[in-house]
Protein backbone atom coordinates (compact mmCIF):
# COMPACT_ATOMS: atom_id res chain seq x y z
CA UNK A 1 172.84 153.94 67.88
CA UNK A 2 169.31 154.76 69.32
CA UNK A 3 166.57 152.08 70.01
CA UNK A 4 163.22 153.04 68.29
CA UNK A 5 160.68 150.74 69.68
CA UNK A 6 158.03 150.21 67.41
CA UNK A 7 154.91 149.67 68.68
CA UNK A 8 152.02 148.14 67.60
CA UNK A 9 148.76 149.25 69.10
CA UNK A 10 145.49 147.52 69.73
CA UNK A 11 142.85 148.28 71.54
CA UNK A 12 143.89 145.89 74.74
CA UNK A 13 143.52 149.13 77.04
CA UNK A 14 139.40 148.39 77.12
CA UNK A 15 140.26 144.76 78.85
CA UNK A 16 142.70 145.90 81.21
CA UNK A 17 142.24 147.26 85.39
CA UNK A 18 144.92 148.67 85.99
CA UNK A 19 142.41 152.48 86.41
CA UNK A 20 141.32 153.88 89.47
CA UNK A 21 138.57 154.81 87.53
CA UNK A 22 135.72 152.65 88.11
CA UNK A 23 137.23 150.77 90.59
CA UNK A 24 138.31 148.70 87.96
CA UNK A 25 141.69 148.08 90.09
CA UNK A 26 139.45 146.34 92.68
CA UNK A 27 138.33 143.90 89.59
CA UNK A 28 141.76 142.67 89.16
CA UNK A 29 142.02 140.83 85.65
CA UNK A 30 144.96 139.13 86.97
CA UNK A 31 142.89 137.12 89.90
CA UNK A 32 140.64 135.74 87.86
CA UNK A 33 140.34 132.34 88.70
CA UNK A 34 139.44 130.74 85.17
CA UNK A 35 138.67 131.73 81.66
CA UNK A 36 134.92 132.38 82.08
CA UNK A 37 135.57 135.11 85.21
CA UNK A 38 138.17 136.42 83.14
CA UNK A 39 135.89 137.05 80.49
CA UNK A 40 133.21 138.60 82.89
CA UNK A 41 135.76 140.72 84.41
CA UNK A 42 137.10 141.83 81.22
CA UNK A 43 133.55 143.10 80.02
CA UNK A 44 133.37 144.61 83.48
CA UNK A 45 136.24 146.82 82.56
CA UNK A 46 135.32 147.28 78.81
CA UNK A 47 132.34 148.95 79.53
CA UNK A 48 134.01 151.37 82.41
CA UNK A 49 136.53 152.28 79.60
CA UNK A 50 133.87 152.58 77.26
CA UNK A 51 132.04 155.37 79.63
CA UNK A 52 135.26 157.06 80.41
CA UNK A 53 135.82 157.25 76.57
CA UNK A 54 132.59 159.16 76.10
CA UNK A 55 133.33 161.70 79.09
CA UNK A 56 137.08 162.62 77.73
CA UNK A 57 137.25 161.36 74.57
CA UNK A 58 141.07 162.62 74.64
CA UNK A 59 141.93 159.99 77.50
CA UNK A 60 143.17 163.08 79.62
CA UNK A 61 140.70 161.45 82.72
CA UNK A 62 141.45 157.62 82.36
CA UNK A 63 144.93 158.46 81.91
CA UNK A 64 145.06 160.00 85.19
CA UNK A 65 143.31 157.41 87.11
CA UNK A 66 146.16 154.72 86.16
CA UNK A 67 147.07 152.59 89.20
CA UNK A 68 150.81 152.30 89.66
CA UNK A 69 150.85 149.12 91.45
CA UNK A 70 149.55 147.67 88.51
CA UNK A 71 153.27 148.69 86.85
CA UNK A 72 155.29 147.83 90.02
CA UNK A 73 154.37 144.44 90.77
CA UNK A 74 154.65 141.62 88.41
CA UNK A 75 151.94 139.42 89.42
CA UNK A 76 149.23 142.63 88.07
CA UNK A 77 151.05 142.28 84.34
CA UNK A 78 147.76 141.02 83.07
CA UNK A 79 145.74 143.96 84.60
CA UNK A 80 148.12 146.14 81.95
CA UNK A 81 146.89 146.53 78.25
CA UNK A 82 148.75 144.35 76.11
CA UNK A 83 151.26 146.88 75.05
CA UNK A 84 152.14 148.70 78.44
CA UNK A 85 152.84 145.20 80.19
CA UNK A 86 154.79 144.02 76.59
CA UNK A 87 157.04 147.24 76.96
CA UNK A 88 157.62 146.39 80.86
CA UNK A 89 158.97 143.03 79.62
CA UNK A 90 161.34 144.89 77.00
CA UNK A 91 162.65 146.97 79.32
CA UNK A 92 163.14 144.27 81.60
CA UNK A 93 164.87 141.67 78.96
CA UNK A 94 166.86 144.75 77.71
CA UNK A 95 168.45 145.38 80.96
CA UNK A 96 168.83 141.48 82.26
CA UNK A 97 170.42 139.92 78.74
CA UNK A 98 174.36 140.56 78.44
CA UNK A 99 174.13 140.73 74.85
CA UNK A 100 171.88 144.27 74.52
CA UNK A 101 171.83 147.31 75.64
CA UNK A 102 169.26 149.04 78.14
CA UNK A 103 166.60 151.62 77.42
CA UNK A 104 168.93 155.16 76.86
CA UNK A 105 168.01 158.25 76.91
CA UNK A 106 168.37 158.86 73.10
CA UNK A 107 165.58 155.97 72.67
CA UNK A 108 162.54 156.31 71.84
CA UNK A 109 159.10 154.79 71.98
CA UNK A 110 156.13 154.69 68.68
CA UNK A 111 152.99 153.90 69.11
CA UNK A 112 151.48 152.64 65.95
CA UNK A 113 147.79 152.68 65.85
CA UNK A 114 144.54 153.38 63.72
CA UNK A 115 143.47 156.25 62.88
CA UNK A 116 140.15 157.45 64.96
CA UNK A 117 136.30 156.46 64.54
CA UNK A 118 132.94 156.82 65.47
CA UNK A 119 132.92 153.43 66.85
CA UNK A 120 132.97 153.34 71.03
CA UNK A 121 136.21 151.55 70.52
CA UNK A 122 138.76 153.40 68.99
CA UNK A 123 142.66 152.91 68.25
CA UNK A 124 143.72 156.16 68.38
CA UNK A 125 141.83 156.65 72.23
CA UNK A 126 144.05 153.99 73.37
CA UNK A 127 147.31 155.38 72.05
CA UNK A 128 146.95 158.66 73.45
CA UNK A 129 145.97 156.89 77.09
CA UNK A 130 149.36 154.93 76.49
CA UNK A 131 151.44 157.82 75.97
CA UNK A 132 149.94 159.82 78.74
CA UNK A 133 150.21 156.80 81.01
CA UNK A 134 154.13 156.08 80.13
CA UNK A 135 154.80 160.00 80.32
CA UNK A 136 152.85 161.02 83.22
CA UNK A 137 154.34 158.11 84.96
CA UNK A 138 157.93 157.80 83.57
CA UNK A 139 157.14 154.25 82.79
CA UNK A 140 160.39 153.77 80.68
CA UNK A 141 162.82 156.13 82.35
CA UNK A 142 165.24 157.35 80.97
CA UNK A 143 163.64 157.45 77.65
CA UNK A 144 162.67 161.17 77.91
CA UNK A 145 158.58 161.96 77.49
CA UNK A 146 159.14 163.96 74.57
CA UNK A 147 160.68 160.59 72.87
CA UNK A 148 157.53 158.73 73.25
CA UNK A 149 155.32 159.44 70.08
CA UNK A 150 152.22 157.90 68.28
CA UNK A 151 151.97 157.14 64.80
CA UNK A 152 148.37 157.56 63.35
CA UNK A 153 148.01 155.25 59.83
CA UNK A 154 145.20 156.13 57.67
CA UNK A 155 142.91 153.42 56.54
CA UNK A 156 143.72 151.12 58.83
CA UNK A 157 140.70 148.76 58.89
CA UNK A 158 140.34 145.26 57.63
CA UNK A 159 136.82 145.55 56.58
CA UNK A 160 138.05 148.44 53.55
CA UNK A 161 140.57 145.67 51.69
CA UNK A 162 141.87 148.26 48.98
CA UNK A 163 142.62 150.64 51.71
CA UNK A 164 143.82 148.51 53.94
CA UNK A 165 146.36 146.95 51.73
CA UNK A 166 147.64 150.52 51.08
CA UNK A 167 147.37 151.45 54.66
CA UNK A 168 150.22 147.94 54.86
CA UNK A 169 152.14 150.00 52.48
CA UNK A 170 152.13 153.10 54.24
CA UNK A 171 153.42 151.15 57.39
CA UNK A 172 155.68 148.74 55.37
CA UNK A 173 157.07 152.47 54.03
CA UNK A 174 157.71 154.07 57.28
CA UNK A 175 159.27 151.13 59.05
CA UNK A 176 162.39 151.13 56.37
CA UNK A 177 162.32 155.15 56.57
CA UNK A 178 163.21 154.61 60.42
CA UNK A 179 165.65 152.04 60.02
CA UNK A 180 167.72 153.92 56.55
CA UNK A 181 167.80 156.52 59.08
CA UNK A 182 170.27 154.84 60.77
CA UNK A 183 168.50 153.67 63.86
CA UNK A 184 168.30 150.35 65.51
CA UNK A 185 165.00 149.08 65.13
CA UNK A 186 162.96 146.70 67.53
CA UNK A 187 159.44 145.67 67.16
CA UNK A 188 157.45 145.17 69.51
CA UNK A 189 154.19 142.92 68.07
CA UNK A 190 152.26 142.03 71.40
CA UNK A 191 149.32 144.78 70.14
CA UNK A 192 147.32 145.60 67.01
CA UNK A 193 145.97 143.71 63.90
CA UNK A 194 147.51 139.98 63.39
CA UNK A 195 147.91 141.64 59.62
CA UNK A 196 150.88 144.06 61.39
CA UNK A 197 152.37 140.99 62.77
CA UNK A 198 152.81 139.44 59.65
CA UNK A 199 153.85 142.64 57.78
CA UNK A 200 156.30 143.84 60.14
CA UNK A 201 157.73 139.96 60.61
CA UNK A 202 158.38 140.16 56.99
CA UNK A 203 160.37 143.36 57.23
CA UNK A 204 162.38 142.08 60.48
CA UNK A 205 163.04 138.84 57.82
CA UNK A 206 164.49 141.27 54.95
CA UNK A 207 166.40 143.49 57.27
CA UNK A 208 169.16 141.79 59.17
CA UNK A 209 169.06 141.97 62.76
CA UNK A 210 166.12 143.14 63.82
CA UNK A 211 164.56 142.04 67.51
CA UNK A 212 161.14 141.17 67.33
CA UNK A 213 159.25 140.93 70.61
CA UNK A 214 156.01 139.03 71.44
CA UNK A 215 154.32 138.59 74.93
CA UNK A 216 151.71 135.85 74.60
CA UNK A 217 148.31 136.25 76.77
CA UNK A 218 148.61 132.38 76.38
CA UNK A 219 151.77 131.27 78.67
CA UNK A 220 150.33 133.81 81.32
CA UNK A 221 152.62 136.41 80.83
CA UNK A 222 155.50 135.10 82.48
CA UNK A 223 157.98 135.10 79.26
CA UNK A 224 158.65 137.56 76.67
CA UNK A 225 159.73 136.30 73.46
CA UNK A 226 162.62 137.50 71.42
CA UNK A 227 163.19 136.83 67.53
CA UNK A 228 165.61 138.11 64.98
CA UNK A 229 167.03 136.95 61.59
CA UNK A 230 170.68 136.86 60.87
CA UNK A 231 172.13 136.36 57.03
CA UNK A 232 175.15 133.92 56.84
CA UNK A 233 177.70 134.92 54.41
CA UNK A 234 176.67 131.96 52.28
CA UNK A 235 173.08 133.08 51.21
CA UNK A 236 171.66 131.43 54.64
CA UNK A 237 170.04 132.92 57.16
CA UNK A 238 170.24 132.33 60.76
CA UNK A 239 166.68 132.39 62.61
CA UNK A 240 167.48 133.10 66.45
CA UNK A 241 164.95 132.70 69.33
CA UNK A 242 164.99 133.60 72.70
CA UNK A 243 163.15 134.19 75.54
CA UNK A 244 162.93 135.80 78.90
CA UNK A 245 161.86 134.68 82.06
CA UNK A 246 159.49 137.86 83.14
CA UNK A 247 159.76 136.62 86.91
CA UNK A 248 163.27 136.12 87.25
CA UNK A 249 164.47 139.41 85.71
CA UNK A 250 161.67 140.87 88.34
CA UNK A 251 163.91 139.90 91.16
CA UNK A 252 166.18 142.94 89.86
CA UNK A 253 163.68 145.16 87.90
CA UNK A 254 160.84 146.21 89.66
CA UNK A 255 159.23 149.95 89.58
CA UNK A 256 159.67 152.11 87.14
């Protein structure tokens, strides 16, 4: 059965240096030596991303500026946007737990994000730098490139509440589509509105099985936390938690 890896996306990417461009991989997000420089450094790279933005508003430039190392070498997860470094951690806790199955070459990899705006900060912007990034790269070999997708959802903005409850739906919709298809879901909800979170924590609740993932900015990256629901044959349901050490499965994943 083939993995889809639903992902939500944010717009993380504008707080990340993990780009050439810039120099924002001098800045190093992940040397910061206390909340306040992180901060600075973060609006250091926010405003770098916001330029490169306006000169290729495709993300064809920044995309091809992405630094590698940033990918290789575990100490940098923090220069990553939320998502990339999440779907590092995947990858890694897929391959390192007995009990799953690594990334396959059937797999593949959705990015679900906003639809785009006039604002300088834009969902859709970051996506399509993700995708390029993973493909240009071959981030998550050996998912193939044409196997990593985005999703665009209409309407997906808080401050419309009619819309945005509809653009829930829409989501809520599409998730079950993908799994009465027959594939093995796995969320990924590092990225993206807390709203998602919720929403797609309630589907992984109804459908039995599903692996939630969440890397927290909070414990410093260095675990990536699994959860799934299992139903009991007695109308009980079994909540399971896991997590995994990011720095100890590095000692046999590292690189691509």
């Amino acid at each position: 059965m083939a993995k889809i890896i639903l992902t939500t996306c944010g717009t993380s990417l504008y707080n990340s240096s993990c780009w050439t461009w810039g120099d924002l991989n001098k800045i190093l997000l992940s040397g910061a030596s206390d909340r306040i420089e992180l901060k600075k450094r973060q609006s250091k790279c926010e405003n770098a991303i916001i330029d490169a933005k306006r000169e290729d508003a495709n993300g064809t430039t920044l995309a091809g500026t992405f630094d590698i190392e940033s990918w290789k070498n575990l100490p940098r997860l923090r220069d990553l946007p939320a998502e990339l470094a999440s779907l590092k951690a995947i990858k890694m806790y897929l391959k390192n737990t007995s009990i799953n199955q690594p990334l396959g070459g059937h797999d593949k990899i959705i990015l679900l994000h906003s639809e785009s705006s006039n604002n300088v900060i834009d969902g859709r912007f970051c996506a399509e730098v993700l995708k390029r990034v993973i493909t240009y790269n071959n981030l998550l070999s050996p998912i193939p490139s044409n196997n990593i997708e985005t999703k665009e959802i209409q309407n997906l903005d808080p401050a419309d509440r009619e819309k945005f409850g509809e653009a829930l739906k829409e989501v809520w919709r599409y998730t079950r589509n993908l799994k009465n298809g027959g594939n093995d879901i796995v969320l990924n909800l590092t990225g993206g509105y807390k709203a998602l979170g919720i929403l797609l924590g309630a589907f992984g609740r109804q459908f039995e099985g599903i692996r939630m993932f969440y890397l927290h900015e909070e414990a410093g990256y260095d675990q990536i936390f699994m959860m799934k629901f299992e139903n009991g044959r007695i109308n009980f349901t079994y909540y399971n938690a896991n997590t995994g050490d990011i720095k100890v499965m590095g000692e046999n994943v590292m690189g691509p």
